[in-house]
Protein backbone atom coordinates (compact mmCIF):
# COMPACT_ATOMS: atom_id res chain seq x y z
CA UNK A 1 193.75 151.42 122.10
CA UNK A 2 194.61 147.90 123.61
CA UNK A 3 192.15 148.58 126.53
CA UNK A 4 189.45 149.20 124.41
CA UNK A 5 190.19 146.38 122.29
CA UNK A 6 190.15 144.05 125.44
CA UNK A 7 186.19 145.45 126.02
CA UNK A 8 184.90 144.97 122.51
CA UNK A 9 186.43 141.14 122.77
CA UNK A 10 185.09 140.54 126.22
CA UNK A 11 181.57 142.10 125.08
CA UNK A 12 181.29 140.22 122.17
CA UNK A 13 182.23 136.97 124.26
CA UNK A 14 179.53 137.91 126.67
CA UNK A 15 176.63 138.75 124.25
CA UNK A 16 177.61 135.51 122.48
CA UNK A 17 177.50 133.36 125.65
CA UNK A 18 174.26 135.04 126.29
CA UNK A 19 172.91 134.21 122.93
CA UNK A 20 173.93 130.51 122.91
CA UNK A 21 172.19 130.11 125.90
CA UNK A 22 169.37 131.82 124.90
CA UNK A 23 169.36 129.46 121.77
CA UNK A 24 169.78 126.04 123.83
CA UNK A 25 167.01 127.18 125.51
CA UNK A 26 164.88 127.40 123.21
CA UNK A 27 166.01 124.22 121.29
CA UNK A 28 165.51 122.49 124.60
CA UNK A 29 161.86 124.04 124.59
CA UNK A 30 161.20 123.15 121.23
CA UNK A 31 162.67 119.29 121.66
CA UNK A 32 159.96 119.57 124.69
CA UNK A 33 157.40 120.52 123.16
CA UNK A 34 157.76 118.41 120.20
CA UNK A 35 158.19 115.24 122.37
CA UNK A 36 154.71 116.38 124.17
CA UNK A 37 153.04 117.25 120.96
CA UNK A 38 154.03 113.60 119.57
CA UNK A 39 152.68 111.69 122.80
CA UNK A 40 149.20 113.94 123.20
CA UNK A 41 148.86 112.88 119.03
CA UNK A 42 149.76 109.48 119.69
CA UNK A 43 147.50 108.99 122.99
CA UNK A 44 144.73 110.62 120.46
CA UNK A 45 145.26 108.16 118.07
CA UNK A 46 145.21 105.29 120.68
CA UNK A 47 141.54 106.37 121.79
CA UNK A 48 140.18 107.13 118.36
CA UNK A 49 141.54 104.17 116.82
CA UNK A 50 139.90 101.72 119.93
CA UNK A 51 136.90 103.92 119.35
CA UNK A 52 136.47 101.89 115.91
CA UNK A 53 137.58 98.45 117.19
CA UNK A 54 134.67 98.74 119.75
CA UNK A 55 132.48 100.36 116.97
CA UNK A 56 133.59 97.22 114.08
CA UNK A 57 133.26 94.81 117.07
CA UNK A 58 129.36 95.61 118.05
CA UNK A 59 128.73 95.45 114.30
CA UNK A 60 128.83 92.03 114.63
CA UNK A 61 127.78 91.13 118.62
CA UNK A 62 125.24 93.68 119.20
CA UNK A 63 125.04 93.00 123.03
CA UNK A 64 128.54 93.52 123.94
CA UNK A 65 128.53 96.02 126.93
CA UNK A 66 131.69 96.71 129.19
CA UNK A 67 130.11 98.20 132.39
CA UNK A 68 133.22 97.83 134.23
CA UNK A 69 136.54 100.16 132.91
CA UNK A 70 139.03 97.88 130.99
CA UNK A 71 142.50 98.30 129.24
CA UNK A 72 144.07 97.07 126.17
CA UNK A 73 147.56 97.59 125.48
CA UNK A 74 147.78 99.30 122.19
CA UNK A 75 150.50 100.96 120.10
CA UNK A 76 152.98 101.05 122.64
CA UNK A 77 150.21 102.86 125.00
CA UNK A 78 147.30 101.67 126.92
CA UNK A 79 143.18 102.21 125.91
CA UNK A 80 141.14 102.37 128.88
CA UNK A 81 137.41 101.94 127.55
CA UNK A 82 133.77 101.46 128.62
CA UNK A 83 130.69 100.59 127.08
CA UNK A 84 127.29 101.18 128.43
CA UNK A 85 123.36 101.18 127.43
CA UNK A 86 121.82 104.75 128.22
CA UNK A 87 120.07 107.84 127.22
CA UNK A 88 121.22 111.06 125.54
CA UNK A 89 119.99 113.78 123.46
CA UNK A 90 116.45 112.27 124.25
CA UNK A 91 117.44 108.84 122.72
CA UNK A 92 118.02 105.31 123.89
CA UNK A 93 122.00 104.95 122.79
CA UNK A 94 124.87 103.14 123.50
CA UNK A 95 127.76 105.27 125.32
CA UNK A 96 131.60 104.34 124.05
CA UNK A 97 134.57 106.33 126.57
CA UNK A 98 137.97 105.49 125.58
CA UNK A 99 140.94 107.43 127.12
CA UNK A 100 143.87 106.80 125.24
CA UNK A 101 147.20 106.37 127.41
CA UNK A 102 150.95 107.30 126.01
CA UNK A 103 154.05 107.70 128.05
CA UNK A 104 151.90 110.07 130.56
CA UNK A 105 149.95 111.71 128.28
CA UNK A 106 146.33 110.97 128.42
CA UNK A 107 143.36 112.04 125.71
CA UNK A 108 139.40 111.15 126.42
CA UNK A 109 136.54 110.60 123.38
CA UNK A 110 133.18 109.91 124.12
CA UNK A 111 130.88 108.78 121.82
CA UNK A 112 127.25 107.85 121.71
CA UNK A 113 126.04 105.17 118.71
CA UNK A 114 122.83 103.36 118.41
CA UNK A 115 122.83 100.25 115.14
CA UNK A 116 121.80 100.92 112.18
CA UNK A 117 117.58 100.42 111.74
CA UNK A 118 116.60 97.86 108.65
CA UNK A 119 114.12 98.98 105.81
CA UNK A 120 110.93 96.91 104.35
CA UNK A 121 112.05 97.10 100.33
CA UNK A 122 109.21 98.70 98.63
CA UNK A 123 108.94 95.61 96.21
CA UNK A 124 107.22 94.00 99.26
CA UNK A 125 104.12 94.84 98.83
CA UNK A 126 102.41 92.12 100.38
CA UNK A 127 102.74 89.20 103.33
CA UNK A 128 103.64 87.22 100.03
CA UNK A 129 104.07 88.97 96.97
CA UNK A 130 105.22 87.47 93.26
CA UNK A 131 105.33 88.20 89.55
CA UNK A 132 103.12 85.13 88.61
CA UNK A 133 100.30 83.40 89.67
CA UNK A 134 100.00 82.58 92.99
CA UNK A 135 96.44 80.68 93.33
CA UNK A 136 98.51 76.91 93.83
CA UNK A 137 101.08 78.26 96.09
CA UNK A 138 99.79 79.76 98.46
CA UNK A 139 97.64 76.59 99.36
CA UNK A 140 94.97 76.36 102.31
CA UNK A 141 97.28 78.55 104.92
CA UNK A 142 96.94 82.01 106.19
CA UNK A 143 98.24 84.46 104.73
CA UNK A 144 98.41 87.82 106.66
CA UNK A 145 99.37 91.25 105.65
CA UNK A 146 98.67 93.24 108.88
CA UNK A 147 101.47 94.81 110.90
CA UNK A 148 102.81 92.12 113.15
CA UNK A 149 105.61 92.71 116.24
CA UNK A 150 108.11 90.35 116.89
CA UNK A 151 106.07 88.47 118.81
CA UNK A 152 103.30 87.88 116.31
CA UNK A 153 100.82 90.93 118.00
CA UNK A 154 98.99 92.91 115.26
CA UNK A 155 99.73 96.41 115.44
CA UNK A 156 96.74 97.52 114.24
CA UNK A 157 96.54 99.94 110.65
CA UNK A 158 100.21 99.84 109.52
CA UNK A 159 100.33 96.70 107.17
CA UNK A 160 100.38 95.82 103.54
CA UNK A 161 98.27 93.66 101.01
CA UNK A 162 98.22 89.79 102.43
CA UNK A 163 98.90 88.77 98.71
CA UNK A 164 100.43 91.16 95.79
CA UNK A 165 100.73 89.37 92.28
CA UNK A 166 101.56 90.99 88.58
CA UNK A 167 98.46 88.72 87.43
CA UNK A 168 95.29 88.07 88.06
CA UNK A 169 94.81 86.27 91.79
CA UNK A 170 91.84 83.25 92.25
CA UNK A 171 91.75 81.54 95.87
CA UNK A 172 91.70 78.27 94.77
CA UNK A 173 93.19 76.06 97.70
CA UNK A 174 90.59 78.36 99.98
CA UNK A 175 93.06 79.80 101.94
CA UNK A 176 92.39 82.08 104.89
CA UNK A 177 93.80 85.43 103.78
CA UNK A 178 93.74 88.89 105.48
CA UNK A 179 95.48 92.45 104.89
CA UNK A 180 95.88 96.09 105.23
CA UNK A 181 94.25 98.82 102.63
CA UNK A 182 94.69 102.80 102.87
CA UNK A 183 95.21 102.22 107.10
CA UNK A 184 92.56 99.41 107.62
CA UNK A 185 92.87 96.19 108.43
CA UNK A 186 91.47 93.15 107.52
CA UNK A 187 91.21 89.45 109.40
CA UNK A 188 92.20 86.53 107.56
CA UNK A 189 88.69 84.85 106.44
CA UNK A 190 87.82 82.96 103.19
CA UNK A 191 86.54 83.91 100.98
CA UNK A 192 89.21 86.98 101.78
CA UNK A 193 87.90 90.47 101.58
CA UNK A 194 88.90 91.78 98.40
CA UNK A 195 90.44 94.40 99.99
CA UNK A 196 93.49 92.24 101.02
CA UNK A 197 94.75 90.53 97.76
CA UNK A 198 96.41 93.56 95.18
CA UNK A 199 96.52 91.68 91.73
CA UNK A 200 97.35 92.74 88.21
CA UNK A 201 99.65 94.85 90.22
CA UNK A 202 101.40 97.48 87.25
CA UNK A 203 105.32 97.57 87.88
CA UNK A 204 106.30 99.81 85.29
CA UNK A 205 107.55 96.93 82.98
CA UNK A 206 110.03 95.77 85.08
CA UNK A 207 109.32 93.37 88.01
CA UNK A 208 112.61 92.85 89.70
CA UNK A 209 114.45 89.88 88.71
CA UNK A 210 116.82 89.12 91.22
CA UNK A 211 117.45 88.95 95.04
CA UNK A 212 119.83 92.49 94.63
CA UNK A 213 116.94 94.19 92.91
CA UNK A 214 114.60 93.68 95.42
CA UNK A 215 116.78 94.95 98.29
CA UNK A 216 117.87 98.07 95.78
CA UNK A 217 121.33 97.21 95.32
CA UNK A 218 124.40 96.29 93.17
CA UNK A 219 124.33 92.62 91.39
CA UNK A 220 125.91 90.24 93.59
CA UNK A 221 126.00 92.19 96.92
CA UNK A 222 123.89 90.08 98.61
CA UNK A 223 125.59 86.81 97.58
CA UNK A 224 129.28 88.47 98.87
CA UNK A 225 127.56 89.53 102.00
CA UNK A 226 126.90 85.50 102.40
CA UNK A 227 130.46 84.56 101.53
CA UNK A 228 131.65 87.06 104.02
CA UNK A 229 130.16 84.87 106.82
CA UNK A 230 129.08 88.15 108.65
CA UNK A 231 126.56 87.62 111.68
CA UNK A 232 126.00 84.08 110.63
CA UNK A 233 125.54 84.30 106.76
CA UNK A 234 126.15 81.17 104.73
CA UNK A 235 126.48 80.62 100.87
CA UNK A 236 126.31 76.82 99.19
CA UNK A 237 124.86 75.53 96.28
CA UNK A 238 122.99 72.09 98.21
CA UNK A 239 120.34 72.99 101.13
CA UNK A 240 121.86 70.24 102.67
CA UNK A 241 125.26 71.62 103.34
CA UNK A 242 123.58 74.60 105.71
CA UNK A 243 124.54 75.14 109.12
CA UNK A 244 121.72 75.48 111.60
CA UNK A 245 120.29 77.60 112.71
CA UNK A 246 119.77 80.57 109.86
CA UNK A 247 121.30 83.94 110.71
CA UNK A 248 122.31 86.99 108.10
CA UNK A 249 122.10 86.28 104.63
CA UNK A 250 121.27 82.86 103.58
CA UNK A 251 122.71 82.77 99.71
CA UNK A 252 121.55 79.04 98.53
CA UNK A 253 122.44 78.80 94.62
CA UNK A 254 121.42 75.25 93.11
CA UNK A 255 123.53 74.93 89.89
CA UNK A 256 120.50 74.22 87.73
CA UNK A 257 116.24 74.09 87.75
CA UNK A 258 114.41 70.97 87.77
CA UNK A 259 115.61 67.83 87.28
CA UNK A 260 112.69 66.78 85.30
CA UNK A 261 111.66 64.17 87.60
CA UNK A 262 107.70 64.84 89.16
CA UNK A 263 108.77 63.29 92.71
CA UNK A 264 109.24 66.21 94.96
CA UNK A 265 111.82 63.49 96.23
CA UNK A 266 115.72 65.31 94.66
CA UNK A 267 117.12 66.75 98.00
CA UNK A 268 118.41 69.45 96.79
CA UNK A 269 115.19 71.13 95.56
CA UNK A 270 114.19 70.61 99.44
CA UNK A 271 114.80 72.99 102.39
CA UNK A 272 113.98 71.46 106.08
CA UNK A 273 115.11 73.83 108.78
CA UNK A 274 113.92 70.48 110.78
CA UNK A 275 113.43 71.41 114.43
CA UNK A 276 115.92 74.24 114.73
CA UNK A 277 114.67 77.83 116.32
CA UNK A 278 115.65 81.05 115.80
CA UNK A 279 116.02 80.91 112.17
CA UNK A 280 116.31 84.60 110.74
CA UNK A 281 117.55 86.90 108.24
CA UNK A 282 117.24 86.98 104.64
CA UNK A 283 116.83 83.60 103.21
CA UNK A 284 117.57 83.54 99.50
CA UNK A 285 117.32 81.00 96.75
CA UNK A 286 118.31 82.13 93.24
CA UNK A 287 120.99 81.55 90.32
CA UNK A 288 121.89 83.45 87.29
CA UNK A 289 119.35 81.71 85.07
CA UNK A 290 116.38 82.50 87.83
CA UNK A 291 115.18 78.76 87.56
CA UNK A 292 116.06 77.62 90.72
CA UNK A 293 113.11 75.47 92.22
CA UNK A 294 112.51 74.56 95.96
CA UNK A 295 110.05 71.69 95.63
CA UNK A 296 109.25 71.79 100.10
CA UNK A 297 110.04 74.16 102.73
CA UNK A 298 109.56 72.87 106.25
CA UNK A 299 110.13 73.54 109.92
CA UNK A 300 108.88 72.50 113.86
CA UNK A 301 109.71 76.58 114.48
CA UNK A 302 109.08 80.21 112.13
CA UNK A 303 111.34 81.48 109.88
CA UNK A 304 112.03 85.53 111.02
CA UNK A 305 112.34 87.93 108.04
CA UNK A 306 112.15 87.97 104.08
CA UNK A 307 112.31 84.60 102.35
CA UNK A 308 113.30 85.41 98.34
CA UNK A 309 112.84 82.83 95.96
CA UNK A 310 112.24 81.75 92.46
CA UNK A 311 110.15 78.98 92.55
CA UNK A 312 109.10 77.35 95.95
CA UNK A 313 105.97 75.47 96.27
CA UNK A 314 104.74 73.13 99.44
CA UNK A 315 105.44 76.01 101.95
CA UNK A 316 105.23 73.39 105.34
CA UNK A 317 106.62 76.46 107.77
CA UNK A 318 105.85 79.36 109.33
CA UNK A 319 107.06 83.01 108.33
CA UNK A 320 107.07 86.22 110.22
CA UNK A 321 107.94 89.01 107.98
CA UNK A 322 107.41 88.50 104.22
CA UNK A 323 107.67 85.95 101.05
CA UNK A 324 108.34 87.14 97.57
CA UNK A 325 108.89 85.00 94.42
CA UNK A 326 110.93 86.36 91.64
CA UNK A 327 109.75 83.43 88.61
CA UNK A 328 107.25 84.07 85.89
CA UNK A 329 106.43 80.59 86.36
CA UNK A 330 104.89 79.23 89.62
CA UNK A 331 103.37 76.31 89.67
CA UNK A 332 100.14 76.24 88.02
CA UNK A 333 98.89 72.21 88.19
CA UNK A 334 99.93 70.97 91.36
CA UNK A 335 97.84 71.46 94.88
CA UNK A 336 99.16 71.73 98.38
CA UNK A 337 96.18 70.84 100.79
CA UNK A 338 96.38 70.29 104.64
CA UNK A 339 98.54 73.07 104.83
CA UNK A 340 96.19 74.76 107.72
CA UNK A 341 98.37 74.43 110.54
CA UNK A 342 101.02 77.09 108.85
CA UNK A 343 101.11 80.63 108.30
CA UNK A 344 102.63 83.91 106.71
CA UNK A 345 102.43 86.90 108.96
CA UNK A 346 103.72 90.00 107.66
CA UNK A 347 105.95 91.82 110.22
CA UNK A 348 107.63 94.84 109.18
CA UNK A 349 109.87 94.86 112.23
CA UNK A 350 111.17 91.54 111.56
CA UNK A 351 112.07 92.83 108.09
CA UNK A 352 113.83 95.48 109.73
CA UNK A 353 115.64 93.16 112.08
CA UNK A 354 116.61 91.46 108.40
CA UNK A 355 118.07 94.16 106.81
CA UNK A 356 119.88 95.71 109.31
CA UNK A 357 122.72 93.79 108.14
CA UNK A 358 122.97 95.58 104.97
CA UNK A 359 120.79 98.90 105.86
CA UNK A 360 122.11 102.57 104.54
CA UNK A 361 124.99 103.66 107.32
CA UNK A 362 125.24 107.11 107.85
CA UNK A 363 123.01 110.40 106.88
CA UNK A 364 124.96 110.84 103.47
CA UNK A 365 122.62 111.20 99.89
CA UNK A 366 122.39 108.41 97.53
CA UNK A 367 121.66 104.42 97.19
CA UNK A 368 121.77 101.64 100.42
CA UNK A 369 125.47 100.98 101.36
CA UNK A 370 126.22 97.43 102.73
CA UNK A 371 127.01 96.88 106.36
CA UNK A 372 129.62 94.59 106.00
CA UNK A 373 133.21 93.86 105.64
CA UNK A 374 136.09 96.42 106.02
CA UNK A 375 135.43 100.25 106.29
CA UNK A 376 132.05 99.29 106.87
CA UNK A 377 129.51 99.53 109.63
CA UNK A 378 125.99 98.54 111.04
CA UNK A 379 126.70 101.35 113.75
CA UNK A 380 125.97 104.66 113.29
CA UNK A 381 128.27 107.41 115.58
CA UNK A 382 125.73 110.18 116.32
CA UNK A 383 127.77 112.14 118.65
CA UNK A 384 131.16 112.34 118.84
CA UNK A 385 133.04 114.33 121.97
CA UNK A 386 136.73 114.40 123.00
């Protein structure tokens, strides 16, 4: 009876031993396997979350290539990233590899982006269109509404009207205008061919009346793009306080119309860009009331892009892309002669180039979203590997 007692209590002595290793075993395993699964997550979210610092960071400098391999230290780990110009998928793209680096453990994504392409709003309907009479505006320049590159060529058959009004259009300061009608173009000449001017144009009622509408988006969007300062944009209430040259979103705001006075003389009704290049983006002038009034626009060098205004009148500068005026009222008495020597050449890839900064982002249903500020990008990830 003793002897068999002795067994049972050295049996259950050895299946326990046997079992508590078994069990620190395991708990060993497990501690291993949970300190691996935390550094492959962690080295993962190293690379994906460089990924989008190098994706938020060519938002805004659009020729920012790393050729060569380079590290940041990040989150306690190490992102080892390139970024290189080249083809995929039968498409010129930009190529983003990250591998993210964490105590040993390592984790690769690849991506391939291109930026975001700009739009031509459909309210642009011509080289220079408005909801009021244009005949004094437009003075004695040329006015173009063919299809121009960014370096002023005509591509031929792809343009718009060189002058769209909501009234009735007469030529009066015989200025040289040309355009595009159902895929043909037309030269600027005067008298124009009536084939490029649209007039008595029919927009359902409801012209747009501000900068947003045009552009197809929320009230104010385009005036918070300009206080964001992204790419360049600038927001002030006197022409004079702008920074040189023009990039983004231009937002000027003059507190009130005109001062009454028949001088053309009140600086801040006048815009020189004096001899500054490479002026660009989406120059707007417009407040609440929609009375704002830019008595003179000049500059040496052409403005690239869309120019939105409510009143402007003595137009002393060139513009490749488009002009539209949001007032019922343009001027009606005044003349602008000798105006010759300047143009507006519609260019629908100059638009483009505009826009870009607030063009739709992503393939998703629904309205324009802006390209700017947090969560928000002018870079769209087409292909996305790890």
């Amino acid at each position: 009876m003793g002897r068999l007692i002795l067994f049972l209590l050295l049996g259950s002595i050895g299946v326990f031993g046997l079992i508590s290793i078994n069990l620190n075993t395991s708990t060993t395993d497990a501690a291993s396997n949970s300190t691996d699964y935390y550094k492959n997550i962690h080295s993962r979210n190293i690379a994906n979350s460089m990924v989008q610092m190098i994706v938020s960071q060519l938002s805004d400098s659009t020729s920012w290539r790393v050729n060569s391999q380079t590290s940041k230290s990040l989150f306690n780990g190490t992102a080892y990233y390139t970024i290189k110009d080249t083809s995929f998928a039968g498409e010129s793209l930009i190529k983003i590899n990250v591998q993210g680096v964490f105590q040993g453990a390592k984790k690769t994504i690849t991506t391939y982006v291109k930026f975001s392409v700009g739009f031509v709003p459909p309210s642009v309907r011509g080289a220079w269109t408005a909801n009021s009479n244009l005949n004094n505006t437009i003075s004695d320049m040329y006015i173009d509404g063919r299809d121009h590159d960014l370096k002023n060529n005509v591509i031929p058959n792809s343009g718009v009207y060189g002058v769209s009004t909501s009234t009735a259009f007469v030529n009066t300061q015989k200025g040289y205008i040309g355009g595009t009608k159902n895929g043909v173009d037309y030269s600027p000449q005067y008298p124009e061919n009536p084939n490029s001017i649209e007039q008595n144009y029919n927009w359902g009622g409801t012209f747009p009346n501000s900068p947003d509408e045009i552009l197809g988006y929320p009230k104010g969007t385009l005036r918070s793009i300009a206080l964001s300062g992204s790419n360049g944009s600038q927001y002030v209430t006197n022409p004079k306080n702008l920074s040189l040259p023009l990039s983004g979103v231009t937002y000027i705001e003059p507190p009130y119309g005109d001062d009454g006075k028949d001088d053309d003389e009140s600086p801040e009704y006048k815009l020189d860009l004096k001899d500054s290049p490479n002026n660009k983006g989406i120059l707007v002038v417009h407040n609440s009331i929609g009375n704002s009034r830019i008595k003179q626009l000049k500059s040496k060098f052409a403005f690239q892009g869309l120019i939105i205004g409510d009143y402007m009148f003595h137009f002393h500068l060139d513009v490749l892309g488009a002009v539209l005026l949001l007032s019922p009222d343009l001027e009606k008495s005044k003349n602008c002669g000798g105006n010759r020597d300047h143009w507006v050449n519609y260019s629908s890839a100059s638009i483009k180039a505009a826009t870009s900064i607030v063009a739709k982002s992503g393939k998703g249903s629904g309205g324009y979203a802006s390209g700017y500020g947090f969560a928000k990008k002018r870079v769209d990830i087409l292909y996305w590997f790890e």
